[in-house]
N, C-alpha and C. Protein backbone atom coordinates (compact mmCIF):
# COMPACT_ATOMS: atom_id res chain seq x y z
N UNK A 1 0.85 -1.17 0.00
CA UNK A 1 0.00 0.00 0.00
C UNK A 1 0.90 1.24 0.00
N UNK A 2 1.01 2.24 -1.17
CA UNK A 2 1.12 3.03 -0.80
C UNK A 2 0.83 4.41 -0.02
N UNK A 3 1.53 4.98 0.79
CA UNK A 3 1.14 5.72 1.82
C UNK A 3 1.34 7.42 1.44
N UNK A 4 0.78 8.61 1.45
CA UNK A 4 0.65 9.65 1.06
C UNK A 4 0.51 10.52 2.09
N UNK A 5 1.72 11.62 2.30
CA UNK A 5 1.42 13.01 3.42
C UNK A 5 0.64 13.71 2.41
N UNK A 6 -0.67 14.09 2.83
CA UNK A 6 -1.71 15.32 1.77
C UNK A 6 -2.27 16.10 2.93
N UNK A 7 -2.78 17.03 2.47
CA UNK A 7 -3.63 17.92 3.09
C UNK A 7 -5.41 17.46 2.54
N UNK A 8 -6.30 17.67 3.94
CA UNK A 8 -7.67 17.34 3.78
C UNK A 8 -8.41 18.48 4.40
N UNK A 9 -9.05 19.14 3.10
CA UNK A 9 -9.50 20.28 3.40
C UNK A 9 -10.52 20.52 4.33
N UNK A 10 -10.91 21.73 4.89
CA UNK A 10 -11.71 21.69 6.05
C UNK A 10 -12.19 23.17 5.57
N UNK A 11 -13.06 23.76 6.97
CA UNK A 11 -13.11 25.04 6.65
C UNK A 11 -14.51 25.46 5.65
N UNK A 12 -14.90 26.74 5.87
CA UNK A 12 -16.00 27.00 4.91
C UNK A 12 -15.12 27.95 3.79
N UNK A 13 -16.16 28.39 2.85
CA UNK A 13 -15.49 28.94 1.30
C UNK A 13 -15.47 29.92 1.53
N UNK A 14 -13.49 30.09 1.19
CA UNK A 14 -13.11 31.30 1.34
C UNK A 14 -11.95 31.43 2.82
N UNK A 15 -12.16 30.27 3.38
CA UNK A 15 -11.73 30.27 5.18
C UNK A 15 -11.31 28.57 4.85
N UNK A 16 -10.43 28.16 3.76
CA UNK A 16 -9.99 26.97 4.03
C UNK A 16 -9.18 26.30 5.12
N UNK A 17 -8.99 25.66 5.87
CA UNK A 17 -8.21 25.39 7.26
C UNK A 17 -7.96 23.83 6.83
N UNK A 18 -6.86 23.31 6.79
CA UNK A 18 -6.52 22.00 6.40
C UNK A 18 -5.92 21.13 7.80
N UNK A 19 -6.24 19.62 7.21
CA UNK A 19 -5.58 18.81 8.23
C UNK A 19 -4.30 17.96 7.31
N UNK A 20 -3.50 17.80 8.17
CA UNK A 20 -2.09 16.91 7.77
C UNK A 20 -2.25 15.92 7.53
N UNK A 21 -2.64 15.12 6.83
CA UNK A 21 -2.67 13.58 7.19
C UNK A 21 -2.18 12.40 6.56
N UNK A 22 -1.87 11.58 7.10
CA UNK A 22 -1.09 10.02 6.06
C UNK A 22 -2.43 9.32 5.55
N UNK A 23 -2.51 9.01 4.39
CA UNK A 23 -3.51 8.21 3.79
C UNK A 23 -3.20 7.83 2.41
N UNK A 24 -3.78 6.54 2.00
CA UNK A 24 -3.78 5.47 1.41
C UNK A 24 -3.60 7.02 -0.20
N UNK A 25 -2.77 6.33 -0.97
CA UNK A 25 -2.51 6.76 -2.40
C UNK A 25 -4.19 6.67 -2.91
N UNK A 26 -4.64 5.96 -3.13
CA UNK A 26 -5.82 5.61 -3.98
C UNK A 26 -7.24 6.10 -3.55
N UNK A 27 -6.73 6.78 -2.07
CA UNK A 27 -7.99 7.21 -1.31
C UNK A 27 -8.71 8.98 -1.88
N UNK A 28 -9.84 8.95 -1.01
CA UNK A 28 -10.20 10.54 -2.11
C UNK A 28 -9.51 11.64 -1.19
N UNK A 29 -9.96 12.84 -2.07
CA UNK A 29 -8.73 13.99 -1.30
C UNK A 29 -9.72 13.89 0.94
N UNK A 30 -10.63 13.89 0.93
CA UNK A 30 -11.23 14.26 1.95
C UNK A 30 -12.05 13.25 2.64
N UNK A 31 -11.42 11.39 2.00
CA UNK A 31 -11.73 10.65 2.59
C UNK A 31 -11.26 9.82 3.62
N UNK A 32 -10.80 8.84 3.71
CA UNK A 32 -10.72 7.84 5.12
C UNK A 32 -9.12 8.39 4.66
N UNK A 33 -8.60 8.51 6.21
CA UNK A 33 -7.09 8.04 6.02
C UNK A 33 -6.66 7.56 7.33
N UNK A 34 -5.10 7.26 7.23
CA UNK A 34 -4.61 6.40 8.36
C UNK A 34 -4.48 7.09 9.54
N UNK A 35 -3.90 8.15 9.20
CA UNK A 35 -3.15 9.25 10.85
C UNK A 35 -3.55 10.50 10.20
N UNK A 36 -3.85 10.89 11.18
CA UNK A 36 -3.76 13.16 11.40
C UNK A 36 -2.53 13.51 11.93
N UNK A 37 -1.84 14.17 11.69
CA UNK A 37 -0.53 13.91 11.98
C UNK A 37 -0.43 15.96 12.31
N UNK A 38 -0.83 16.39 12.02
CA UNK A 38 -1.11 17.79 12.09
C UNK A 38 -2.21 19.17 11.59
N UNK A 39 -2.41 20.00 11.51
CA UNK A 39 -3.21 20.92 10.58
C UNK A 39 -2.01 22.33 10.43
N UNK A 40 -2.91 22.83 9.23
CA UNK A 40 -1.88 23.94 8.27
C UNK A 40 -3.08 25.00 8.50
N UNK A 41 -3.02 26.32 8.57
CA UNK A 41 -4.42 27.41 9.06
C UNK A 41 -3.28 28.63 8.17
N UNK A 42 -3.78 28.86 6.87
CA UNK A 42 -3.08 29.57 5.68
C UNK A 42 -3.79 30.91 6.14
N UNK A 43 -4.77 31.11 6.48
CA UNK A 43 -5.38 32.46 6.95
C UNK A 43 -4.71 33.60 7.91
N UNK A 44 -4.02 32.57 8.59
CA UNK A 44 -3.15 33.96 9.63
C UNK A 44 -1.79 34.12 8.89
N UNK A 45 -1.41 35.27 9.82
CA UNK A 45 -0.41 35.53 9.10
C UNK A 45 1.03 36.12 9.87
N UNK A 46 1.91 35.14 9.77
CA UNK A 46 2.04 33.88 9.13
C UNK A 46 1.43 32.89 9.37
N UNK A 47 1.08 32.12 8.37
CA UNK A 47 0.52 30.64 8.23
C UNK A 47 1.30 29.82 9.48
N UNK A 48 -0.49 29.36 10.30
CA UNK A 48 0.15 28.21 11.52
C UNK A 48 0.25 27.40 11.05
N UNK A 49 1.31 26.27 11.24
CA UNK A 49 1.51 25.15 11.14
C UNK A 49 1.66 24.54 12.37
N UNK A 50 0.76 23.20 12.41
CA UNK A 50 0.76 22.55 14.01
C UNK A 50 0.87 20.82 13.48
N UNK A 51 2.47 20.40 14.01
CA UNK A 51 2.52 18.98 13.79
C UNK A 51 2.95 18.12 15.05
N UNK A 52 2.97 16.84 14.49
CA UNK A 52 2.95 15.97 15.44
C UNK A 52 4.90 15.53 14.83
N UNK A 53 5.73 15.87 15.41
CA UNK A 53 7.28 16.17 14.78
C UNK A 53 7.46 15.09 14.69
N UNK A 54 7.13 14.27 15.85
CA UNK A 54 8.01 12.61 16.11
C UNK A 54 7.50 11.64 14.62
N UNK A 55 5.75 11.84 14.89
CA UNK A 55 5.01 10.85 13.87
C UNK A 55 5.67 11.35 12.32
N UNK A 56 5.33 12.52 11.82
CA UNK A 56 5.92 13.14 10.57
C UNK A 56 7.02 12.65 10.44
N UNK A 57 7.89 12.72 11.24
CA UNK A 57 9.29 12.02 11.27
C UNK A 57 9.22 10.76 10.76
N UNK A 58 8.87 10.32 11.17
CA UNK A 58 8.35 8.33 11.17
C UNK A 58 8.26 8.15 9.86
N UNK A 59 6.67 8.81 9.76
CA UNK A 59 6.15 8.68 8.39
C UNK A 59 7.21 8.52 7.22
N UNK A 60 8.16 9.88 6.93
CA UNK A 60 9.28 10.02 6.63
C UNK A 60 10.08 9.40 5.73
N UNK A 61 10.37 8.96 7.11
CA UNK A 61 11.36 8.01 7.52
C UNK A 61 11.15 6.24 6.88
N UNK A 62 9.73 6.38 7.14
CA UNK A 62 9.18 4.82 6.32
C UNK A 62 9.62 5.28 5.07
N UNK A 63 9.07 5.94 4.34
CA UNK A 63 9.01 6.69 2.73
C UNK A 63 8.02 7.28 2.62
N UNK A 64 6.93 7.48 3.31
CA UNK A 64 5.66 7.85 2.65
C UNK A 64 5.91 9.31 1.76
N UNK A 65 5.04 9.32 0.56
CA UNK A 65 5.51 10.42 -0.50
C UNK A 65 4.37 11.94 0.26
N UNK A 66 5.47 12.29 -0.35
CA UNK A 66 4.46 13.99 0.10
C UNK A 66 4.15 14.43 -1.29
N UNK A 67 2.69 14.87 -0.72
CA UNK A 67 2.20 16.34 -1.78
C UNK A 67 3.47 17.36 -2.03
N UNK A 68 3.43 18.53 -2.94
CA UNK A 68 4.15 19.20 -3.15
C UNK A 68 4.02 19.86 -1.56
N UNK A 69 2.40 20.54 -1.47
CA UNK A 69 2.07 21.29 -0.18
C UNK A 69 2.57 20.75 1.10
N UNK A 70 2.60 19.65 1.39
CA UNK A 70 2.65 18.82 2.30
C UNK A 70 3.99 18.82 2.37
N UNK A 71 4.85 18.74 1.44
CA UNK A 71 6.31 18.58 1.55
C UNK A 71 7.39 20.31 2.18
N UNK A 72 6.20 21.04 1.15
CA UNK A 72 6.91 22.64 1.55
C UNK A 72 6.49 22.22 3.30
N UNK A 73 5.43 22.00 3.93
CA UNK A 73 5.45 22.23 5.19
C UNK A 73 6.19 21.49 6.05
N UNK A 74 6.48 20.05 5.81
CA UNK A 74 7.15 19.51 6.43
C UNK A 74 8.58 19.96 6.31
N UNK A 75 9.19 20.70 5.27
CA UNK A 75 10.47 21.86 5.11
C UNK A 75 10.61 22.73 6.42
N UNK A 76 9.25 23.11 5.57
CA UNK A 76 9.10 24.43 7.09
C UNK A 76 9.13 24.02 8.83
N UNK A 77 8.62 23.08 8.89
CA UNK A 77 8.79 22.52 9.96
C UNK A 77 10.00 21.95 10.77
N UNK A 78 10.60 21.55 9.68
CA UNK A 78 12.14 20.90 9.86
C UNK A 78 12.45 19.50 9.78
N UNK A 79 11.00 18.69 9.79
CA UNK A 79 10.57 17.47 9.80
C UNK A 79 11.91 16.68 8.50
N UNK A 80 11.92 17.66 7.25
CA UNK A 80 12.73 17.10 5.91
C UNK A 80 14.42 17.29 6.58
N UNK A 81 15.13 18.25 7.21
CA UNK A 81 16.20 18.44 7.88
C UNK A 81 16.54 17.25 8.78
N UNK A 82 15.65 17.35 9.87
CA UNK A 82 16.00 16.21 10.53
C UNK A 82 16.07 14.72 10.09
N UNK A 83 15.29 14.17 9.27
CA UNK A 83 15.19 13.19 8.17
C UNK A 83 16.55 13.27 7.86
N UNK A 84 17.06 14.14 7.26
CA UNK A 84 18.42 13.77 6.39
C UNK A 84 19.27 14.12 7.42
N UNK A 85 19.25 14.53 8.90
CA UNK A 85 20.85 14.53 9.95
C UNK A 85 20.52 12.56 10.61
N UNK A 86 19.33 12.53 10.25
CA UNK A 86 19.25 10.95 11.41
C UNK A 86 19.54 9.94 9.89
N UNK A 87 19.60 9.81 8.77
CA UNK A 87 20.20 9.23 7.72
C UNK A 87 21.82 8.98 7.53
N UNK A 88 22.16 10.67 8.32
CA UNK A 88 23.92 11.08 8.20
C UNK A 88 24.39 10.21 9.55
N UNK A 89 23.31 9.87 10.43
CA UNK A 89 23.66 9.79 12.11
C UNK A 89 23.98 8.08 11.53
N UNK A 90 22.93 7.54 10.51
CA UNK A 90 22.52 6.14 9.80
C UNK A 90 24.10 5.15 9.11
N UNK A 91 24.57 6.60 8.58
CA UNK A 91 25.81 5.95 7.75
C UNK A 91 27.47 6.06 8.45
N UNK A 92 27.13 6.74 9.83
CA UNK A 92 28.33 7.28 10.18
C UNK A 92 28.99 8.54 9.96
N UNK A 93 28.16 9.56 9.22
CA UNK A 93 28.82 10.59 8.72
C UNK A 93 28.80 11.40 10.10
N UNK A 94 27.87 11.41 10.75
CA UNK A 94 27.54 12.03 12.02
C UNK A 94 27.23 11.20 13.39
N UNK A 95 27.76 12.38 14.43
CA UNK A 95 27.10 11.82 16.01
C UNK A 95 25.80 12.07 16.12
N UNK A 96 25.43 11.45 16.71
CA UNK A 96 23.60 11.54 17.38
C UNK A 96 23.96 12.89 18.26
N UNK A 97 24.87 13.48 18.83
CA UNK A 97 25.36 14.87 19.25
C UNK A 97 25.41 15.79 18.40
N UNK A 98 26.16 15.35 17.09
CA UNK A 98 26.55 16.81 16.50
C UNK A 98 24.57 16.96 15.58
N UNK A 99 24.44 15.87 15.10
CA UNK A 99 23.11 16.07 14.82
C UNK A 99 22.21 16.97 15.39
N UNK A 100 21.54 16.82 16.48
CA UNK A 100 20.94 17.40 17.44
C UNK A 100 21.22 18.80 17.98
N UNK A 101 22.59 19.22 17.60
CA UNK A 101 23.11 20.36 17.66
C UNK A 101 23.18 21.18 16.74
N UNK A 102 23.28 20.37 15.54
CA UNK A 102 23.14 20.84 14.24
C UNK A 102 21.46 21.55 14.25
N UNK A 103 20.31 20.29 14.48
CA UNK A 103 19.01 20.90 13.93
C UNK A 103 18.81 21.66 15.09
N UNK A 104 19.34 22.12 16.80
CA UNK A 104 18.85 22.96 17.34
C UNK A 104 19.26 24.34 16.95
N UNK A 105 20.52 24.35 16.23
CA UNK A 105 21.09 25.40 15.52
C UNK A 105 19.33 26.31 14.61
N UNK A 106 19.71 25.10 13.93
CA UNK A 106 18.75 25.44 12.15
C UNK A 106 17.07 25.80 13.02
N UNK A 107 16.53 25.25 14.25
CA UNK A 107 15.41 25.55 14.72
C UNK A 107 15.33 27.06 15.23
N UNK A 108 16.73 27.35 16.30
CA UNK A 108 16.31 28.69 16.10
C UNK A 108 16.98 29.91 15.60
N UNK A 109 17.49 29.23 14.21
CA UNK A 109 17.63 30.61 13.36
C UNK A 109 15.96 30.54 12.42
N UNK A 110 15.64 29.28 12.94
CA UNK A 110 14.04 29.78 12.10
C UNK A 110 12.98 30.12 12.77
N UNK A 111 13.38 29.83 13.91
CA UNK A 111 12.08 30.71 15.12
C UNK A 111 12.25 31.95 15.07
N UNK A 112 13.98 32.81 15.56
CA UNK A 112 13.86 33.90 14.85
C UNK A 112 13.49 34.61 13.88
N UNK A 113 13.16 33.99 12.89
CA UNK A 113 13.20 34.11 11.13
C UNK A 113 11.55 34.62 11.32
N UNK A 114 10.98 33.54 12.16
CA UNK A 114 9.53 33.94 12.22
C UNK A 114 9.11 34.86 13.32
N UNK A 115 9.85 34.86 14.12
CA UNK A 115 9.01 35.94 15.31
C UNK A 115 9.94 37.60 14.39
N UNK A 116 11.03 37.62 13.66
CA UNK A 116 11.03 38.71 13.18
C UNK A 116 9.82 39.30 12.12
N UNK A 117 9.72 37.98 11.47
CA UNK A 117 8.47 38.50 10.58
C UNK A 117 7.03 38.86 11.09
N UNK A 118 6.36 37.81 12.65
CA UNK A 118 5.90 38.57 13.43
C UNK A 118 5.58 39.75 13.84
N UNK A 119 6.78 40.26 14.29
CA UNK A 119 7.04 41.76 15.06
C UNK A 119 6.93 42.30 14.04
N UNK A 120 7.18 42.64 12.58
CA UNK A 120 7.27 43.02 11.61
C UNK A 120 5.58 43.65 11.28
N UNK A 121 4.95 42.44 11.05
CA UNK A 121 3.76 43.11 10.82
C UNK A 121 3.45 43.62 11.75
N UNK A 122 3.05 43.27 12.90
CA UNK A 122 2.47 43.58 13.87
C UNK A 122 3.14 45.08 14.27
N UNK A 123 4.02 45.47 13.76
CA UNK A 123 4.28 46.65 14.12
C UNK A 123 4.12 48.03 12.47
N UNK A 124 4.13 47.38 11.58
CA UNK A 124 3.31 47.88 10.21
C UNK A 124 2.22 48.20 10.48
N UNK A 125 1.35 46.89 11.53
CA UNK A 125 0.01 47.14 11.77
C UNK A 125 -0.34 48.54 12.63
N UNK A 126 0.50 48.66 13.75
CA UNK A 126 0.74 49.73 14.42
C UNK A 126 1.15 51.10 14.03
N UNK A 127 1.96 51.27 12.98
CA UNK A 127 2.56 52.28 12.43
C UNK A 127 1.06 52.73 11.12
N UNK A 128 0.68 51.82 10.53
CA UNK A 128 -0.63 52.22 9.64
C UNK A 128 -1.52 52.74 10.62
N UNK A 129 -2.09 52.14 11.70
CA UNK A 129 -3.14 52.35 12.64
C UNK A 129 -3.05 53.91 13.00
N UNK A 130 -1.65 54.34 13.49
CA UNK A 130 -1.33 55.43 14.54
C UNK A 130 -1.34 56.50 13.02
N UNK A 131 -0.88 56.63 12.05
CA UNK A 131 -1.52 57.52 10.75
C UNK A 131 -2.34 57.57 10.05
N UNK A 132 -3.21 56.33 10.47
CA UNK A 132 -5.03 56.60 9.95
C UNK A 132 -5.43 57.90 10.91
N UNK A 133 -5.08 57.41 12.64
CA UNK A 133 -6.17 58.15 13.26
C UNK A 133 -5.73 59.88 13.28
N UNK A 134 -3.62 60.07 12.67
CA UNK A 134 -3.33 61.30 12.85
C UNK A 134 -4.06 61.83 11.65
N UNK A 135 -4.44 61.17 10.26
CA UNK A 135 -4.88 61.66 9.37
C UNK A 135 -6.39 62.17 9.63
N UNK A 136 -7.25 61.17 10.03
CA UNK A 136 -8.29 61.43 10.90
C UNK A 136 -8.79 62.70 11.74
N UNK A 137 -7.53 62.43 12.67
CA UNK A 137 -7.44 63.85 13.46
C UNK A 137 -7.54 65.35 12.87
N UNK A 138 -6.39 65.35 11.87
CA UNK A 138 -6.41 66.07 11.39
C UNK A 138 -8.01 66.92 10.54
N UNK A 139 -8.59 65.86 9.83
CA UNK A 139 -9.98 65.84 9.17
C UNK A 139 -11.02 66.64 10.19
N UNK A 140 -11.17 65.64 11.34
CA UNK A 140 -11.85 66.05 12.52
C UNK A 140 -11.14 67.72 12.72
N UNK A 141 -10.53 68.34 13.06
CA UNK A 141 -9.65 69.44 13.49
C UNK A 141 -9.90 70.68 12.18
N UNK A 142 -9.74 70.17 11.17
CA UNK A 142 -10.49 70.79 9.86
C UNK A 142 -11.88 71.06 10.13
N UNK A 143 -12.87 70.18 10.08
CA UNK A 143 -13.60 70.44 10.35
C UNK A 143 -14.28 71.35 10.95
N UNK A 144 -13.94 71.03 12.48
CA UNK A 144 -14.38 71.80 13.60
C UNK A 144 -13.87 73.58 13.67
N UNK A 145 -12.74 73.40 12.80
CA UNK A 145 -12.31 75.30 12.09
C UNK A 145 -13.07 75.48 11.16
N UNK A 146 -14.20 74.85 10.72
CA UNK A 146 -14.46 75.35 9.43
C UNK A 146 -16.12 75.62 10.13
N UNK A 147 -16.97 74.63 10.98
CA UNK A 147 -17.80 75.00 11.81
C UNK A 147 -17.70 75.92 12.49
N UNK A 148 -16.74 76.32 13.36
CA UNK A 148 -16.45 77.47 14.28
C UNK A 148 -16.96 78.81 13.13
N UNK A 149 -15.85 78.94 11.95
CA UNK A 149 -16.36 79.94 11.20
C UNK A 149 -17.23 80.09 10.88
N UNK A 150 -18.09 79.14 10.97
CA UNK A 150 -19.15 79.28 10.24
C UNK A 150 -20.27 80.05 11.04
N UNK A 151 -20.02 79.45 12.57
CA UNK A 151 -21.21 79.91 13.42
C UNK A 151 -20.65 81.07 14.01
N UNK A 152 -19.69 81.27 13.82
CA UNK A 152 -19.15 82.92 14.50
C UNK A 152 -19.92 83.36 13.83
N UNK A 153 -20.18 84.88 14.72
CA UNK A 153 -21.37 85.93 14.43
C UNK A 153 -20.05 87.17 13.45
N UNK A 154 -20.84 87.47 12.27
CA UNK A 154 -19.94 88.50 11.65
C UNK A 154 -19.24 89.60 12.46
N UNK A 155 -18.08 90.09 12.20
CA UNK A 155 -18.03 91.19 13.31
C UNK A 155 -17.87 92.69 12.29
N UNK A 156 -18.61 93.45 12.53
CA UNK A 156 -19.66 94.77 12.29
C UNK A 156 -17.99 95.56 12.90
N UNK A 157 -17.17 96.16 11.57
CA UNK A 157 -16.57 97.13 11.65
C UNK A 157 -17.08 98.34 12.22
N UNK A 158 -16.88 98.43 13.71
CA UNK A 158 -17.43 99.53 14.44
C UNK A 158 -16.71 100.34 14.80
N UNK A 159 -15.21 100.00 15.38
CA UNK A 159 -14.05 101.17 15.54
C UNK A 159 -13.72 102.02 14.31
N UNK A 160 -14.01 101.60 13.48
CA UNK A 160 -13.81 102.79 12.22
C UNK A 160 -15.16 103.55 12.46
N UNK A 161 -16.48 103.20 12.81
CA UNK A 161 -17.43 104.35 12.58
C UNK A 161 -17.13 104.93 14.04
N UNK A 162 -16.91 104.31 14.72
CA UNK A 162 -16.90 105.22 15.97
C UNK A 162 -15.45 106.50 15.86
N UNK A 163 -14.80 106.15 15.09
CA UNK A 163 -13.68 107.12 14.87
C UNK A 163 -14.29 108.18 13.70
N UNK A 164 -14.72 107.98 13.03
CA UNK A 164 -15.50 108.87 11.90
C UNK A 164 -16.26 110.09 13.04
N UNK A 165 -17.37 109.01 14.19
CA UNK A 165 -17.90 110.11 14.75
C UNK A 165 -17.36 110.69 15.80
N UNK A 166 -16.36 110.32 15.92
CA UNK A 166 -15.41 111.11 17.11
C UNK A 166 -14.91 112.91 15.99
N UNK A 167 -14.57 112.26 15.35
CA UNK A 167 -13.60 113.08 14.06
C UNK A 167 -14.96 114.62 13.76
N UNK A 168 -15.82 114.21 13.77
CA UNK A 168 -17.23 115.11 13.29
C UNK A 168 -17.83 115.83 14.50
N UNK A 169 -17.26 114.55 16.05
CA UNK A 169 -17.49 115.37 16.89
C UNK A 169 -16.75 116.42 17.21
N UNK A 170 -15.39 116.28 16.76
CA UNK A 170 -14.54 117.62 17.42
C UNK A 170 -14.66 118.52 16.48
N UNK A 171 -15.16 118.65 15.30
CA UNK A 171 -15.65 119.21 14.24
C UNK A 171 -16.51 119.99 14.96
N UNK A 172 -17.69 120.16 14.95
CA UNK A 172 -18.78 120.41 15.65
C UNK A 172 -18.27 121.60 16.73
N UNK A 173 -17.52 121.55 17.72
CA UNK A 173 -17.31 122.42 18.28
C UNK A 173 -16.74 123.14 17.63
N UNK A 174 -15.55 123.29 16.63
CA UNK A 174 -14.86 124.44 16.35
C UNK A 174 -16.08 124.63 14.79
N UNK A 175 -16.54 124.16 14.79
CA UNK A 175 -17.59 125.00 13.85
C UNK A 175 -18.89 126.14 14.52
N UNK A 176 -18.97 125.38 16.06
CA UNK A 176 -19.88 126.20 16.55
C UNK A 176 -19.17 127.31 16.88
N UNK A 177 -17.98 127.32 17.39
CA UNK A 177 -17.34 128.47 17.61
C UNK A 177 -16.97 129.64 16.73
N UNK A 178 -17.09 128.94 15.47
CA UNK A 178 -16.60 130.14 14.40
C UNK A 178 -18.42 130.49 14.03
N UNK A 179 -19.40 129.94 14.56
CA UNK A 179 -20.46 130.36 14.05
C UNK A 179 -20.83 131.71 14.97
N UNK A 180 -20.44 131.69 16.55
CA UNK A 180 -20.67 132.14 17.30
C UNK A 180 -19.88 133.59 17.63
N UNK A 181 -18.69 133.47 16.96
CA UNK A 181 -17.60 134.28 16.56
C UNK A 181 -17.97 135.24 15.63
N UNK A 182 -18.79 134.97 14.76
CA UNK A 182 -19.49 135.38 13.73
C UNK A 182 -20.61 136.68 14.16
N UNK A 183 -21.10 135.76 15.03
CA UNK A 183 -22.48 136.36 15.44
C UNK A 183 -22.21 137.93 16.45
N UNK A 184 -21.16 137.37 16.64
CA UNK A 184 -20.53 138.58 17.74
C UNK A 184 -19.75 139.95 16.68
C-alpha cells in the first residue's frame, strides 16, 4: 500500500483550514485516512503550522511520499532536515550529538526568522493604525475650524465708525465756535 502526506480540506469557502494527514494513495482527497498527523491554518499571518514532529518524522522516515504542499510544510517545519541529519547519524557521517546540535542550531535561526516576521507586521500594523487616526485627526480638526467659522457671528466694523464720529465730533465744536464768533 502506498502511503501519502496530503492535506484534507476543512473550513468554509473562502476560510480553508486543512488537516495533515497520512492516507492510502488511492484514497479521495477528503476521505478515510490512516493518521492526522497535524493541521496547516493559511489564513493567519504567518501561516500556523501545528505537527505531530516525532510521527511526521516516522512517516518520513518509512518513505511515505508527500504532496508538493505537504512537503513545503514539512520543510518548514524541519521534519525534511532532521530526516536527512538521522540518515547522516545512519551511515556514520555524524554523532547523534553533533546532529541534534546541528538541527537545534537550524530551529532557532528559524524561530527567529519567524518571530522577526511577526514583530514586523504587527508593528506595520501599528505604524498604519497610529496615521489613519493622525490623518483622521487632522480631518476632525479641519472640520471643527471650518464650523467654528461658520457659526461665529460676523463682526460689524465699528471702531472705524466710531472714529469717523469722534472726528465730526470735534468738528462740531470748532464750527460752533466760528459760528458764534461770527455772530458777535
Amino acid at each position: 500500500m502506498a502511503t501519502r502526506i496530503r492535506l484534507q480540506r476543512h473550513g468554509k469557502k473562502g476560510k480553508a483550514f486543512y488537516h495533515v494527514v497520512i492516507a492510502d494513495a488511492r484514497a479521495k482527497r477528503d476521505g478515510k485516512f490512516i493518521e492526522k498527523i497535524g493541521t496547516y491554518n493559511p489564513n493567519t499571518n504567518p501561516a500556523t503550522v501545528d505537527l505531530k514532529f516525532d510521527r511526521a518524522l516516522h512517516w518520513v522516515g518509512v518513505g511515505a511520499e508527500m504532496s508538493d504542499t505537504a512537503r513545503t510544510l514539512l520543510s518548514y517545519r524541519g521534519v525534511l532536515y532532521k530526516n536527512h541529519l538521522v540518515k547522516g547519524v545512519a551511515k556514520g557521517a555524524l554523532t547523534e550529538e553533533q546532529a541534534n546540535e546541528k538541527f537545534d542550531v537550524w530551529m532557532k535561526e528559524k524561530q527567529n526568522k519567524i518571530d522577526a516576521k511577526t514583530n514586523g507586521i504587527s508593528e506595520a500594523a501599528q505604524k498604519a493604525e497610529t496615521a489613519r487616526l493622525d490623518a483622521e485627526k487632522a480631518v476632525n480638526e479641519a472640520r471643527a475650524k471650518e464650523i467654528a467659522a461658520k457659526n461665529a457671528p460676523e463682526v460689524v466694523e465699528e471702531p472705524v465708525a466710531e472714529e469717523a464720529t469722534e472726528e465730526t465730533a470735534e468738528t462740531a465744536p470748532e464750527a460752533q465756535e466760528e459760528t458764534s464768533s461770527e455772530e458777535e
